[in-house]
Protein backbone atom coordinates (compact mmCIF):
# COMPACT_ATOMS: atom_id res chain seq x y z
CA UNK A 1 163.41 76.81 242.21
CA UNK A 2 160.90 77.65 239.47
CA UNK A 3 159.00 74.71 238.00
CA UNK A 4 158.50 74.81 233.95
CA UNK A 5 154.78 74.93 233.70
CA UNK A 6 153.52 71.50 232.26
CA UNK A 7 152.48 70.87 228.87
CA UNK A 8 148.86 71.03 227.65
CA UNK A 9 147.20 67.59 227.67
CA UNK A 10 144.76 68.10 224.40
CA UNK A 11 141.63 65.69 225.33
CA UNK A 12 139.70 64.52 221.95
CA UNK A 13 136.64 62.01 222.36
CA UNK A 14 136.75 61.55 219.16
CA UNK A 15 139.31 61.79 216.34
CA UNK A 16 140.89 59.74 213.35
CA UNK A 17 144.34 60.06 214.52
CA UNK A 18 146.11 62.00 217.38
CA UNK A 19 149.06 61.72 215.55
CA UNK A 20 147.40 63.59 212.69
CA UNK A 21 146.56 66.40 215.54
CA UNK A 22 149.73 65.94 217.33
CA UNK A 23 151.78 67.42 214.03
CA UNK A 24 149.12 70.02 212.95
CA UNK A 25 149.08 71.60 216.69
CA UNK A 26 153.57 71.42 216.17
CA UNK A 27 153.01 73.40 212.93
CA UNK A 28 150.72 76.16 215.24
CA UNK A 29 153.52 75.79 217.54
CA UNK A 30 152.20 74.26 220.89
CA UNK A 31 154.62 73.43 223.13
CA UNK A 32 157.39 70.78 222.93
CA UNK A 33 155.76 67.84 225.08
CA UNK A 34 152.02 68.67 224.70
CA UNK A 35 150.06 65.64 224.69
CA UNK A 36 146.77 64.73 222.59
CA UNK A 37 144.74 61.87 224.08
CA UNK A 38 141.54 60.91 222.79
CA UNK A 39 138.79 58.30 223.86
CA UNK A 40 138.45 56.87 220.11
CA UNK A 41 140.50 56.95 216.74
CA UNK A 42 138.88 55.65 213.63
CA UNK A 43 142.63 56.10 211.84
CA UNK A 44 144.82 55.37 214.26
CA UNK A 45 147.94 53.65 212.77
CA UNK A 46 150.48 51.28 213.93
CA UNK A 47 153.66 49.95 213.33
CA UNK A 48 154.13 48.89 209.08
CA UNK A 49 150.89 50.78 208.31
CA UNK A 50 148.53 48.32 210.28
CA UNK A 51 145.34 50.65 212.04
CA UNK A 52 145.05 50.64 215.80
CA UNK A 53 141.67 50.51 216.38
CA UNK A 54 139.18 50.34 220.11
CA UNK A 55 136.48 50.89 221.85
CA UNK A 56 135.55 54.38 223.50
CA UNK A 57 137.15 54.52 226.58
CA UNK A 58 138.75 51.14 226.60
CA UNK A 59 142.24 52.17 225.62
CA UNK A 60 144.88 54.75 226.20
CA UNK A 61 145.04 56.70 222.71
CA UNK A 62 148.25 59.57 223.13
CA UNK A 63 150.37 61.29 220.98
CA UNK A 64 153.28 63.25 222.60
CA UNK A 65 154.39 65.86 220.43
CA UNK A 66 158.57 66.11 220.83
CA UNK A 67 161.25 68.23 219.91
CA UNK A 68 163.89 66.01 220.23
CA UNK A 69 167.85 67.98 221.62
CA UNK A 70 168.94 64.66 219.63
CA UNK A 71 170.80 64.13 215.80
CA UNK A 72 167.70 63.16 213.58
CA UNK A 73 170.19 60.12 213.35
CA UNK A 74 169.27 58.92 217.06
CA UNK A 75 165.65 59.91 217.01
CA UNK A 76 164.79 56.37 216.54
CA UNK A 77 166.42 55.87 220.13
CA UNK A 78 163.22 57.54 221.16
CA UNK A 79 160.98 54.55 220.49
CA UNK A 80 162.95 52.22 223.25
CA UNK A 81 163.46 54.86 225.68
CA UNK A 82 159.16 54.89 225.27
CA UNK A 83 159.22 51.68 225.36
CA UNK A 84 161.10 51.48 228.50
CA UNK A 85 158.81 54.13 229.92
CA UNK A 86 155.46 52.19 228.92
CA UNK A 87 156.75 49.39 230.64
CA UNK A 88 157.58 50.78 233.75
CA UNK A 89 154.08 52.37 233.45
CA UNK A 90 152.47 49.05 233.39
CA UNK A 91 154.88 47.82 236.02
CA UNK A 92 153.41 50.20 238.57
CA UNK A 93 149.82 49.24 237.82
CA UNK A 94 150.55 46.02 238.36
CA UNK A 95 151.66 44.01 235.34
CA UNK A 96 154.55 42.17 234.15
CA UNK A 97 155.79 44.13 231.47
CA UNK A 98 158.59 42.71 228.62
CA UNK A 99 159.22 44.58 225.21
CA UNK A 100 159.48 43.18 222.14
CA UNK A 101 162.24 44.70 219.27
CA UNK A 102 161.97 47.80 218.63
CA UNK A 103 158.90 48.65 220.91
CA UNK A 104 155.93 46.13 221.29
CA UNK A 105 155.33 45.91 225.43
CA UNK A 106 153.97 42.35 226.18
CA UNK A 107 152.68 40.77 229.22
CA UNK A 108 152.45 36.73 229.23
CA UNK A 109 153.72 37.30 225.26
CA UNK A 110 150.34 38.93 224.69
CA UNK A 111 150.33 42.38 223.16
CA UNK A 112 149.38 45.30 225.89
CA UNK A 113 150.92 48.38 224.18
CA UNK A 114 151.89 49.65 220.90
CA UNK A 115 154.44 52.77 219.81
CA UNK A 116 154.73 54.51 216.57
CA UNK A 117 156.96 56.95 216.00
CA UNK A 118 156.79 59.55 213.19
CA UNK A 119 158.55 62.57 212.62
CA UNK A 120 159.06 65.73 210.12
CA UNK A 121 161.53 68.21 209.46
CA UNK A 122 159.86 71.59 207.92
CA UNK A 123 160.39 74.94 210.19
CA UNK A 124 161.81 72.79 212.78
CA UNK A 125 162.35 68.74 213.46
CA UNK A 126 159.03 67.58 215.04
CA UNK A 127 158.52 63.99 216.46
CA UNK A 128 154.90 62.85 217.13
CA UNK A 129 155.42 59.67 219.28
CA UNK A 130 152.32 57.84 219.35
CA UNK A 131 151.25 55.31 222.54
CA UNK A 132 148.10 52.95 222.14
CA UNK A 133 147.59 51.01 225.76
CA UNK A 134 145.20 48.71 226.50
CA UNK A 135 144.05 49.09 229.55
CA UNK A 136 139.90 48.11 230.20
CA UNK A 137 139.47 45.81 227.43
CA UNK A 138 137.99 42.16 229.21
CA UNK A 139 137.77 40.65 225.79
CA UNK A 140 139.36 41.11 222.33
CA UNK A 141 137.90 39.11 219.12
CA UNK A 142 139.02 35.90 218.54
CA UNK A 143 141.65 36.75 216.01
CA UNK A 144 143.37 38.85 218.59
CA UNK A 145 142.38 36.51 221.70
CA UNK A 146 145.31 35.22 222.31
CA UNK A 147 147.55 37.66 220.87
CA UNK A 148 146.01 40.73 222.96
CA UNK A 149 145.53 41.59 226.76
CA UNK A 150 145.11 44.93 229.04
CA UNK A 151 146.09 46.01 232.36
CA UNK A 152 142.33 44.42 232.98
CA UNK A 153 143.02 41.27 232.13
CA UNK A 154 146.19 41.35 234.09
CA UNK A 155 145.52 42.64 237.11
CA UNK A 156 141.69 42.67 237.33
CA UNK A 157 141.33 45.56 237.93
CA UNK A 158 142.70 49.02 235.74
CA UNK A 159 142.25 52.68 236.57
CA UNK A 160 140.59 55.55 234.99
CA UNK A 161 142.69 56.44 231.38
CA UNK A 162 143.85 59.47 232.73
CA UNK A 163 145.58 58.04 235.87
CA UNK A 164 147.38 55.70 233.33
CA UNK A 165 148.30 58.59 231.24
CA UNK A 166 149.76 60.61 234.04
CA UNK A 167 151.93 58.29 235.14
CA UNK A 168 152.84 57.34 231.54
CA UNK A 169 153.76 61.25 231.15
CA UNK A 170 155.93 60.86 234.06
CA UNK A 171 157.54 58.22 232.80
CA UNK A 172 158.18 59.02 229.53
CA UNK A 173 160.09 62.41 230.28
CA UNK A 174 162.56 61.09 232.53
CA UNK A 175 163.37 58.44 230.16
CA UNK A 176 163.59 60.81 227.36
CA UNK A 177 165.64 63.52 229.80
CA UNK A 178 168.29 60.26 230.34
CA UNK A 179 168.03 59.87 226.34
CA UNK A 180 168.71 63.54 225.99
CA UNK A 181 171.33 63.91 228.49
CA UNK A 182 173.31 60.66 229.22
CA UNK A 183 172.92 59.23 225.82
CA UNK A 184 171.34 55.78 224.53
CA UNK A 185 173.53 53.47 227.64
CA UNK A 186 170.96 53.67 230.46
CA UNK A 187 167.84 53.07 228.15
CA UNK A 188 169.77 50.16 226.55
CA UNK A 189 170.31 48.45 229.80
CA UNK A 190 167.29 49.30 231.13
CA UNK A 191 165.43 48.04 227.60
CA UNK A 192 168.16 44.27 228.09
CA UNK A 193 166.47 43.97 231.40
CA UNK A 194 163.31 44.40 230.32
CA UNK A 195 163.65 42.44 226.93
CA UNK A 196 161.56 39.60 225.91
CA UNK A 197 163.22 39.09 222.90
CA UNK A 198 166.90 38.64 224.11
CA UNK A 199 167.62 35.00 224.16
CA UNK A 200 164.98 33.99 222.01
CA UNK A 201 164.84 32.41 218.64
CA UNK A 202 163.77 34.70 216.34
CA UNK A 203 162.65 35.39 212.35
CA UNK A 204 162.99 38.52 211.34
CA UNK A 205 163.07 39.59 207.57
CA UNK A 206 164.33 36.58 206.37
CA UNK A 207 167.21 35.86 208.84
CA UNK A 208 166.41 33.01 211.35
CA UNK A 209 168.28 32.71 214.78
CA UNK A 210 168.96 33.96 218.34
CA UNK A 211 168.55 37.55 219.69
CA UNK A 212 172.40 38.51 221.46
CA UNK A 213 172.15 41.86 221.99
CA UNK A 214 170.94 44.95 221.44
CA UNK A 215 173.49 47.25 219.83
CA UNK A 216 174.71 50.82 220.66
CA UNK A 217 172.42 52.34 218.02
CA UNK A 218 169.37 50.55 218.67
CA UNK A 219 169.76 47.17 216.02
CA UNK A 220 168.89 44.14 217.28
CA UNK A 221 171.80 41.64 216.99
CA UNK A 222 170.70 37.89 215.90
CA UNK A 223 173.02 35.13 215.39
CA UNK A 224 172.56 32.83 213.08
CA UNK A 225 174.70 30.25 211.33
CA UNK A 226 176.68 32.39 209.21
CA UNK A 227 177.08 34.57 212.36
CA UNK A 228 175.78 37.87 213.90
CA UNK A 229 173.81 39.93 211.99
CA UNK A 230 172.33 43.38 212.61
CA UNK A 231 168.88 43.92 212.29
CA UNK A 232 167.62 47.64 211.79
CA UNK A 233 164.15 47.23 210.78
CA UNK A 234 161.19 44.41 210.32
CA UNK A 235 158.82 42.34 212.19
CA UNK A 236 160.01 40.18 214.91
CA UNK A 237 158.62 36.63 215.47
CA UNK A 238 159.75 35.50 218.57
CA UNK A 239 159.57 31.42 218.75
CA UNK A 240 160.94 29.06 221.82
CA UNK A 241 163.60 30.14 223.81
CA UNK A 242 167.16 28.82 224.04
């Protein structure tokens, strides 16, 4: 059997965003699953606008450029089958991984990798998924200190960037082949057993109570005294458990 030749891995020490670089190589037409990693991003953006910033070399910094055989209505669907795939990254180097709703991955409720998701629809749909994974860092400042940890501070120990990003690569096109092919049911029950949000008490845009389930098109289903609600969007704040 032929093998499809892998996608190019772009390497950047330095940029403002890979997801900046991730759409303007789309619009030369690289290939669908070319990766952009870089060693530092003075832009790099999160989730609700906030900027993703680290040290050189300290971090996983990735882009994967996608073009997603999905409805642009399911492309969100993408950010917890990465999710899924980020933790089982992290599982293999030795952490505990959970994920937060929609796509925070924790370890010990501390922060250890972020997803952003953007995408655009010009020529042709293009999604830029952006990963940010901590991975050397032995200290963060004290706003973030106990908010924040790496695969360092996990494990003690953490390989080189580009073994992380290998296996992340890995990862993240079987889960998106499942995605593609078997629909959102695998990477929901894969993203329940993974959750560490299920079960809690949460506050998310107003509405106050506990995380059920997640539902078949991604929401996050809280009950809360007037019953269950569907949550599509926001920041979760996860408090004690129930």
């Amino acid at each position: 059997m032929t093998m499809a030749p892998r996608a190019p891995v772009v390497h950047l020490v330095s940029v403002d965003s890979t997801q900046r670089v991730a759409f303007a190589l789309a619009a030369q037409g690289t290939p669908d699953g070319t990766v952009v990693i870089a060693d530092v991003q003075d832009a790099g953006r999160g989730r609700r606008g906030r900027t993703w910033m680290a040290e050189p070399g300290e971090s996983l910094l990735a882009s994967i450029v996608c073009r997603p055989r999905l409805s642009p209505a399911a492309w969100p669907l993408l950010s917890l089958a990465t999710a899924v795939a980020v933790a089982e990254t992290l599982a293999e180097l030795g952490v505990s991984p959970r994920v937060k709703w929609p796509n925070d991955v924790l370890a010990r409720e501390r922060k250890i990798a972020g997803i952003l998701l953007e995408s655009r629809i010009e020529s042709e749909p293009v999604v830029a998924v952006g990963i940010g994974i901590n991975v050397h860092q032995r200290a963060f400042p004290p706003d973030l200190g106990d908010r924040a940890t790496s695969v360092w501070r996990e494990t003690g120990r953490a390989p080189a960037v580009p073994v992380v990003l290998e296996s992340l690569v890995v990862c993240f096109g079987a889960w998106r082949a499942r995605l593609e092919g078997e629909g959102f049911t695998p990477v929901r029950e894969r993203w329940r057993a993974l959750s560490a949000t299920l079960g809690a008490h949460v506050s998310v845009d107003g509405t106050n109570g506990v995380a059920r389930d997640l539902d078949d098109d991604g929401a996050l289903l809280v009950e809360d005294a007037g019953g269950l609600k569907r949550i599509v969007a926001g920041e979760v704040e996860h408090a004690a458990r129930r």
